[in-house]
N, C-alpha and C. Protein backbone atom coordinates (compact mmCIF):
# COMPACT_ATOMS: atom_id res chain seq x y z
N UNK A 1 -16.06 -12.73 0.63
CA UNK A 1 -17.42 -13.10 0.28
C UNK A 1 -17.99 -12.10 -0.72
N UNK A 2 -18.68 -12.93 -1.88
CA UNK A 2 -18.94 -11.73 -2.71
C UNK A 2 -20.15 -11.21 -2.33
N UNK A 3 -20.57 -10.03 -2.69
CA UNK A 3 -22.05 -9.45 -2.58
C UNK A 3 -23.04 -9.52 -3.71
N UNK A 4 -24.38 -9.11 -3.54
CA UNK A 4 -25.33 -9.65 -4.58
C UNK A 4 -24.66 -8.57 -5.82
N UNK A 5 -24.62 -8.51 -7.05
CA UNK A 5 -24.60 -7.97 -8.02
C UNK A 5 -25.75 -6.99 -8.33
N UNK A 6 -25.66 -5.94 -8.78
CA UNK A 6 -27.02 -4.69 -8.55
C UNK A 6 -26.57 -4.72 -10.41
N UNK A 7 -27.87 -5.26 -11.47
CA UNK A 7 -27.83 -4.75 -12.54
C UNK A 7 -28.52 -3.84 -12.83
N UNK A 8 -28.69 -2.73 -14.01
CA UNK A 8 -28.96 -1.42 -14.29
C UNK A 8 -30.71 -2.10 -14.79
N UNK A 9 -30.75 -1.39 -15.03
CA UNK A 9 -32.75 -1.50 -15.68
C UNK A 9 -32.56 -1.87 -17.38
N UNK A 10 -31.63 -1.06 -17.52
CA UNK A 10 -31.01 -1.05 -19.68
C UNK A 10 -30.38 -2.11 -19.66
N UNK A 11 -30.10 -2.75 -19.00
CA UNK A 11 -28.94 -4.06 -18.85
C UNK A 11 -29.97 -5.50 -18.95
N UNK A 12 -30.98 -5.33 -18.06
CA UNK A 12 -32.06 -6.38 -17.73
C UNK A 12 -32.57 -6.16 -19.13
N UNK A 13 -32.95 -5.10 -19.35
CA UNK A 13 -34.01 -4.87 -20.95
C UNK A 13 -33.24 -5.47 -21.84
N UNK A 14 -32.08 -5.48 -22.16
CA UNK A 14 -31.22 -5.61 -23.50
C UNK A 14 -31.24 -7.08 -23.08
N UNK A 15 -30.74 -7.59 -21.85
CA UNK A 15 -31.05 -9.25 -21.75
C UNK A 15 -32.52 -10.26 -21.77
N UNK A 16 -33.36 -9.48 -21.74
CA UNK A 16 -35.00 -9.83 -21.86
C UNK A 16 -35.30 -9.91 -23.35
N UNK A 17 -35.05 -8.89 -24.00
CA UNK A 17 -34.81 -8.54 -25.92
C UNK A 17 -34.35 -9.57 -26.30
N UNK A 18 -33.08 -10.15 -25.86
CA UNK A 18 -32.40 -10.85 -26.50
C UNK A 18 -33.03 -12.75 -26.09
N UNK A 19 -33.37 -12.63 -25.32
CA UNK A 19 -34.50 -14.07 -25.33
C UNK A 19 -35.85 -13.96 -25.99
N UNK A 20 -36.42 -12.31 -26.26
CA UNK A 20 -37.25 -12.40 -26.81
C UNK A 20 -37.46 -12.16 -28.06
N UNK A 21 -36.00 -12.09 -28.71
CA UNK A 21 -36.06 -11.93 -30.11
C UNK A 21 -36.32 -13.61 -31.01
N UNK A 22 -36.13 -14.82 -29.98
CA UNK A 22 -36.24 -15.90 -30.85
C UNK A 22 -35.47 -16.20 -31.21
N UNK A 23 -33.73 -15.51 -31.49
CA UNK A 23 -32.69 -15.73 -31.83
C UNK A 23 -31.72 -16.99 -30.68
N UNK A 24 -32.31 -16.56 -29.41
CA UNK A 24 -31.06 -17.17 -28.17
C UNK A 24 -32.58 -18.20 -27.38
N UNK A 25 -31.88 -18.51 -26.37
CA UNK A 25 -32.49 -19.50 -25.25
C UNK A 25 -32.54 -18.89 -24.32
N UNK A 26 -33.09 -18.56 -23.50
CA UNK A 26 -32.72 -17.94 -22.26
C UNK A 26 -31.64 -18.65 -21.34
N UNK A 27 -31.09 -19.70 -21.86
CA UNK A 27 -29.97 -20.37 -21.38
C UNK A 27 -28.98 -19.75 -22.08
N UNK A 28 -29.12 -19.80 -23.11
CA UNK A 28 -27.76 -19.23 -23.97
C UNK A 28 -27.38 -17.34 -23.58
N UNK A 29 -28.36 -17.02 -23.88
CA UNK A 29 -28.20 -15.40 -23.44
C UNK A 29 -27.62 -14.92 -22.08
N UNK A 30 -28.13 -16.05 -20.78
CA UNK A 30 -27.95 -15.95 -19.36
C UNK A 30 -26.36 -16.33 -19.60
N UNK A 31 -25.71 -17.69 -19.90
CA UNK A 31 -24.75 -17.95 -20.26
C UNK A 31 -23.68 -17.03 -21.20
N UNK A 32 -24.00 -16.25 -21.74
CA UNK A 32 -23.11 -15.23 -22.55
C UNK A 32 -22.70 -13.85 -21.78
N UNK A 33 -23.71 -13.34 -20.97
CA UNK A 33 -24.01 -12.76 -20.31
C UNK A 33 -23.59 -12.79 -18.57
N UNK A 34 -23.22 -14.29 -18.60
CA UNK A 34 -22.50 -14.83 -17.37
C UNK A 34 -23.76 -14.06 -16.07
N UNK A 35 -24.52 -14.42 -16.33
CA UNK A 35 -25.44 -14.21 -15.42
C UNK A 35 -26.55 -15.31 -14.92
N UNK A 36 -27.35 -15.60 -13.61
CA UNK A 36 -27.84 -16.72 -13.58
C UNK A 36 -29.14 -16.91 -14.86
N UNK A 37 -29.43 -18.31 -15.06
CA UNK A 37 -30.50 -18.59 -16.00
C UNK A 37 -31.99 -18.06 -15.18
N UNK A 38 -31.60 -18.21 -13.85
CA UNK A 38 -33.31 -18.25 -13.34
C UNK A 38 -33.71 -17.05 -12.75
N UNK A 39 -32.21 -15.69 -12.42
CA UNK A 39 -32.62 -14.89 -13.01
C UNK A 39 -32.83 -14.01 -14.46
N UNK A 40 -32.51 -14.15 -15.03
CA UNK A 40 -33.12 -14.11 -16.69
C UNK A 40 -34.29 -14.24 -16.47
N UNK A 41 -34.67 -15.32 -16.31
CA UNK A 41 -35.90 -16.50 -16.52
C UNK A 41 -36.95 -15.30 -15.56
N UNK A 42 -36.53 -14.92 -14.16
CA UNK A 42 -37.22 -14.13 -13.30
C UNK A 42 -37.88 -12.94 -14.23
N UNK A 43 -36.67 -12.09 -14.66
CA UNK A 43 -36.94 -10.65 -15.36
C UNK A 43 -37.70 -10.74 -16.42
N UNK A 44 -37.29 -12.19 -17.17
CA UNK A 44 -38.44 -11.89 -18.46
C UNK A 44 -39.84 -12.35 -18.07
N UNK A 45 -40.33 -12.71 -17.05
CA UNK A 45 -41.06 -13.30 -16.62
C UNK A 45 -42.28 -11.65 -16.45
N UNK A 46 -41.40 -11.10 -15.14
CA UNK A 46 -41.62 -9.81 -14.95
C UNK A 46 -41.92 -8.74 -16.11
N UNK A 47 -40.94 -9.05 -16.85
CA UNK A 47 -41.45 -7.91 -18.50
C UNK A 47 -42.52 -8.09 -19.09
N UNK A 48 -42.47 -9.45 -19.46
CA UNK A 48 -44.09 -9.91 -19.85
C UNK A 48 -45.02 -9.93 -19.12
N UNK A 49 -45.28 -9.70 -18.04
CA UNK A 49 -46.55 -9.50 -17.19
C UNK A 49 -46.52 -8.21 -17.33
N UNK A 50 -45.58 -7.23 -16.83
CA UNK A 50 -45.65 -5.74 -16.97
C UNK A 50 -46.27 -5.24 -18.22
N UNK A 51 -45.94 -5.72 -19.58
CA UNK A 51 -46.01 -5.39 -20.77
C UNK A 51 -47.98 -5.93 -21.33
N UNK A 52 -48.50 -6.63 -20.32
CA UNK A 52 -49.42 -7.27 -20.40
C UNK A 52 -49.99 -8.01 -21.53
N UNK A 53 -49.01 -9.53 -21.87
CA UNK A 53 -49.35 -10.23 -22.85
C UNK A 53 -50.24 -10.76 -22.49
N UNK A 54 -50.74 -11.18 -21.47
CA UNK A 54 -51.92 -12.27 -21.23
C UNK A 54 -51.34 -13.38 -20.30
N UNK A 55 -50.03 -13.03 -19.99
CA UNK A 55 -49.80 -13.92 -19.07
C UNK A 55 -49.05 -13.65 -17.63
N UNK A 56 -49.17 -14.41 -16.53
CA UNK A 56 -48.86 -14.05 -15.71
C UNK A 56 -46.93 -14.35 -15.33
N UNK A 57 -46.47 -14.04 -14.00
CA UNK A 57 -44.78 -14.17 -14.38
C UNK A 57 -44.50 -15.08 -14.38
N UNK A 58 -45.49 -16.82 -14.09
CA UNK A 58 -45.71 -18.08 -14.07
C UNK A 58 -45.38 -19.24 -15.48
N UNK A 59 -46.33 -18.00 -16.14
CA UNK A 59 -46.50 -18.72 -17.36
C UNK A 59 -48.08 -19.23 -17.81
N UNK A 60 -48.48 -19.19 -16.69
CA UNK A 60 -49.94 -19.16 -17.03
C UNK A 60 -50.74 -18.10 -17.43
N UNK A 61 -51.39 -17.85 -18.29
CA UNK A 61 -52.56 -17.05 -18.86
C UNK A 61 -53.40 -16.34 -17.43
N UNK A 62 -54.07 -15.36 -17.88
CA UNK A 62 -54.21 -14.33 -17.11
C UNK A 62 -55.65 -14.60 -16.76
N UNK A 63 -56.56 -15.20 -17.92
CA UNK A 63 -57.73 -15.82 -18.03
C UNK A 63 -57.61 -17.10 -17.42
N UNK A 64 -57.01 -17.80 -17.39
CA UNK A 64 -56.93 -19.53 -16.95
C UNK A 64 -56.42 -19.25 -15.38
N UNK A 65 -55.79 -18.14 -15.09
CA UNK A 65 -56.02 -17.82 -13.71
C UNK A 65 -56.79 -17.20 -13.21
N UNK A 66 -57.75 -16.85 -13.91
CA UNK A 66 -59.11 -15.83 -13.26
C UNK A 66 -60.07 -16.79 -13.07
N UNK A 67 -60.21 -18.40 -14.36
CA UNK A 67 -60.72 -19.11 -14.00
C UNK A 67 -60.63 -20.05 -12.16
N UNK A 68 -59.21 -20.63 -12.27
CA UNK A 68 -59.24 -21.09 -10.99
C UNK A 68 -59.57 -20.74 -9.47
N UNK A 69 -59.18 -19.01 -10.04
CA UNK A 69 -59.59 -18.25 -8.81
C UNK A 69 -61.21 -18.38 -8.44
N UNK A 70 -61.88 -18.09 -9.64
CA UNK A 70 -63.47 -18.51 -9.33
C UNK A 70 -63.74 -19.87 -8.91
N UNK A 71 -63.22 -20.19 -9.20
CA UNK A 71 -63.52 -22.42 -9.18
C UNK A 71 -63.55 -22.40 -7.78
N UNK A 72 -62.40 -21.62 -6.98
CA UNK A 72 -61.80 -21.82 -5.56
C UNK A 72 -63.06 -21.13 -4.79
């Protein structure tokens, strides 16, 4: 039985870069990389919230969720 795979922090970054250069898919990069798409999809999710574009690890805006939160 295999065990979970432990990747490095420089490993995740260089695979996050490379979906966020516009060049790859995050399908294609996960696929080259032989790693899952939805984690990819997880980490860059995580970078861009960390990095604070305005959005959350969802995909939604940071504002359009501050809205609903008030609505509620």
């Amino acid at each position: 039985m295999k065990g979970r795979r432990k990747y490095s922090p420089e490993f995740r970054e260089q695979a996050v870069n490379r979906t966020l250069s516009g060049s790859f898919t995050i399908k294609e990069v996960a696929n080259s990389l032989e790693i899952s798409y939805f984690i990819l999809r997880q980490w860059r999710a995580e970078y861009l919230e960390k990095e604070g574009n305005g959005t959350t690890a969802y995909g939604q805006t940071t504002e359009g969720k501050r809205r609903i939160e008030k609505a509620s």
